[in-house]
Protein backbone atom coordinates (compact mmCIF):
# COMPACT_ATOMS: atom_id res chain seq x y z
CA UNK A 1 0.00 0.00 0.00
CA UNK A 2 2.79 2.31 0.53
CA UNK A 3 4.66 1.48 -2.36
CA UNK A 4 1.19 2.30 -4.78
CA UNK A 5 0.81 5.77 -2.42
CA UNK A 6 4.51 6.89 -2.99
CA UNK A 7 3.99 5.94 -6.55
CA UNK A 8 0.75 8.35 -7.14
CA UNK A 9 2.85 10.71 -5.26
CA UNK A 10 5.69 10.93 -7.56
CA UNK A 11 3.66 10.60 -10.53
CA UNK A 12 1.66 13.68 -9.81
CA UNK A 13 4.66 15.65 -8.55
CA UNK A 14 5.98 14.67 -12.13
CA UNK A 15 2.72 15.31 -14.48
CA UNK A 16 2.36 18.79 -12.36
CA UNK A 17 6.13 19.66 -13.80
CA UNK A 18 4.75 18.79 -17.28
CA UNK A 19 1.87 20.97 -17.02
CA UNK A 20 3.91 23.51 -15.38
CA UNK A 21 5.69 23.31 -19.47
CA UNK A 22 2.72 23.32 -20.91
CA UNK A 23 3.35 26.10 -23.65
CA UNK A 24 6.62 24.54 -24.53
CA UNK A 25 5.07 20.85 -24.67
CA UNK A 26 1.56 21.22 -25.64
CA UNK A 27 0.76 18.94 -21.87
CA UNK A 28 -1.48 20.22 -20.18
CA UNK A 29 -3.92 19.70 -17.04
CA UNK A 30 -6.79 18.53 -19.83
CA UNK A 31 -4.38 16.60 -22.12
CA UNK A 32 -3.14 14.63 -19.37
CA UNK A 33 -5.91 14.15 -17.67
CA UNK A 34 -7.33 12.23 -20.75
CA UNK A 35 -4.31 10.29 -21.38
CA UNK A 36 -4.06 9.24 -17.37
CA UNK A 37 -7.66 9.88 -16.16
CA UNK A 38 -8.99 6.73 -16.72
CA UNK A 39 -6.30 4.49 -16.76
CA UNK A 40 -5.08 6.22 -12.50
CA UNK A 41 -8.57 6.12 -11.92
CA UNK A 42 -9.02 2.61 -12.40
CA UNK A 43 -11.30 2.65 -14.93
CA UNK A 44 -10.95 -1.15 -16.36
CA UNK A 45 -13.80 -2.01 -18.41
CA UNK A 46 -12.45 -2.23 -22.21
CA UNK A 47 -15.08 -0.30 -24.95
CA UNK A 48 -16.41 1.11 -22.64
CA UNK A 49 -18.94 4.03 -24.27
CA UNK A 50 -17.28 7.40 -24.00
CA UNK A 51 -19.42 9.19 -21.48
CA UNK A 52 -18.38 6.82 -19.08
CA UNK A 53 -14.87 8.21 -19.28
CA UNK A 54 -15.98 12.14 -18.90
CA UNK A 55 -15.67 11.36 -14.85
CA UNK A 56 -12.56 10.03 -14.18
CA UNK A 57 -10.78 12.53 -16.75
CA UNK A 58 -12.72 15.56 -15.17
CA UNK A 59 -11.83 14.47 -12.11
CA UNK A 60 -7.77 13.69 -12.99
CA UNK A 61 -7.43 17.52 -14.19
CA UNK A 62 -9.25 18.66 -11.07
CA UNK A 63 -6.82 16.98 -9.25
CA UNK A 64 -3.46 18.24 -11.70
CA UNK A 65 -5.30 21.65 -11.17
CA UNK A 66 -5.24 21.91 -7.38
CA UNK A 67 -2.11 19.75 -7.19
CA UNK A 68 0.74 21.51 -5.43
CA UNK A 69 3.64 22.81 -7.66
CA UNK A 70 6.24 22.19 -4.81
CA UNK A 71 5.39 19.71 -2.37
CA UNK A 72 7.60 18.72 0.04
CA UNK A 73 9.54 15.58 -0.59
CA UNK A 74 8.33 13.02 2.00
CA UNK A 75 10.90 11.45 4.38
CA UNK A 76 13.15 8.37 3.20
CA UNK A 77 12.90 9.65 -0.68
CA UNK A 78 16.34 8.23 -1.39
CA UNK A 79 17.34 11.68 -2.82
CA UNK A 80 21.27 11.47 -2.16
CA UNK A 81 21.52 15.35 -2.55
CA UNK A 82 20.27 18.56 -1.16
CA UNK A 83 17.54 19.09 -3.28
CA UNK A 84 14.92 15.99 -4.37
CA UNK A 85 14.40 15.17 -7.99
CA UNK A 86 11.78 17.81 -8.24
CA UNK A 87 14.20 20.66 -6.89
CA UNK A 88 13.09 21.16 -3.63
CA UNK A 89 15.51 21.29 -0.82
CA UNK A 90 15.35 18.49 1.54
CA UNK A 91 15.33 19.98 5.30
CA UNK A 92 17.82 18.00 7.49
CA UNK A 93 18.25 18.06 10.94
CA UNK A 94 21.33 15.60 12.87
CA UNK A 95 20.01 12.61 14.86
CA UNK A 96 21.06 9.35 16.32
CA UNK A 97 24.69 8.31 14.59
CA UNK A 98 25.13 11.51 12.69
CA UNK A 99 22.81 10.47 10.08
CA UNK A 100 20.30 12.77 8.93
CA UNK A 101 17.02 12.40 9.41
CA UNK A 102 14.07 14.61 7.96
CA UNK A 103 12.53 17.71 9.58
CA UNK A 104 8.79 17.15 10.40
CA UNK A 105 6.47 19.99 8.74
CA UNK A 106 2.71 19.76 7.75
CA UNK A 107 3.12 20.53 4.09
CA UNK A 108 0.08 23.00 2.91
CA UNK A 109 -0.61 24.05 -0.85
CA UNK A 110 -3.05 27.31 -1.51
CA UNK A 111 -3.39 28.35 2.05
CA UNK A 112 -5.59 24.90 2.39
CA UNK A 113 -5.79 22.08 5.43
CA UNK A 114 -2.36 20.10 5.58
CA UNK A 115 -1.61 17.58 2.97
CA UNK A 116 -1.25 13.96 4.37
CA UNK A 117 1.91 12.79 5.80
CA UNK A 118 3.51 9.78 3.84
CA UNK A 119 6.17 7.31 4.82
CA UNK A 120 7.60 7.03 0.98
């Protein structure tokens, strides 16, 4: 279960970069959302009449819409480096053996409640 969160995780983080392009790459929120709507939605019924579809893309580009831009990276990403693969700085604090571990913050996007914590 935490490996399919962390993986929903990254590939938002990643599609939001890609929209953030979108005048470069011709990607965005709406074109993505019918590419990966209804296949992230789980949508698994093959032929299925086109209407049918019209929910889980509208709601995929609600969610690339509201998405943050710059979340912060969750703890353990495996980022070896300051900064995680989508260029925010990792906060580090020293702990137990001189390793690092990660500095606890609620994350918020748009002045909304906290985003959940994850363990990826």
């Amino acid at each position: 279960m935490v490996t399919a969160c962390c993986t929903v995780l990254y590939l938002m983080d990643h599609l939001k970069l890609v929209t953030s392009h979108s005048e470069r790459n011709k990607m965005s929120s709406q074109s993505l959302a019918i590419c990966f709507g209804p296949v992230v939605m789980c949508h698994t019924e093959t032929g299925a009449p086109v209407a049918e579809l019209r929910k889980p893309i509208e709601i995929f580009k609600y969610l690339l819409e509201i998405w943050p831009a710059k979340r912060a990276l969750p703890p353990g990403s495996g980022s070896s480096n300051s900064s995680g693969s989508n260029g925010v700085p990792e906060e580090r604090t020293q702990a137990g053996g001189g390793r690092g571990t990660p500095a606890k913050k609620p994350v918020t996007w748009g002045g909304q409640r906290p985003l959940p914590e994850s363990s990826c």
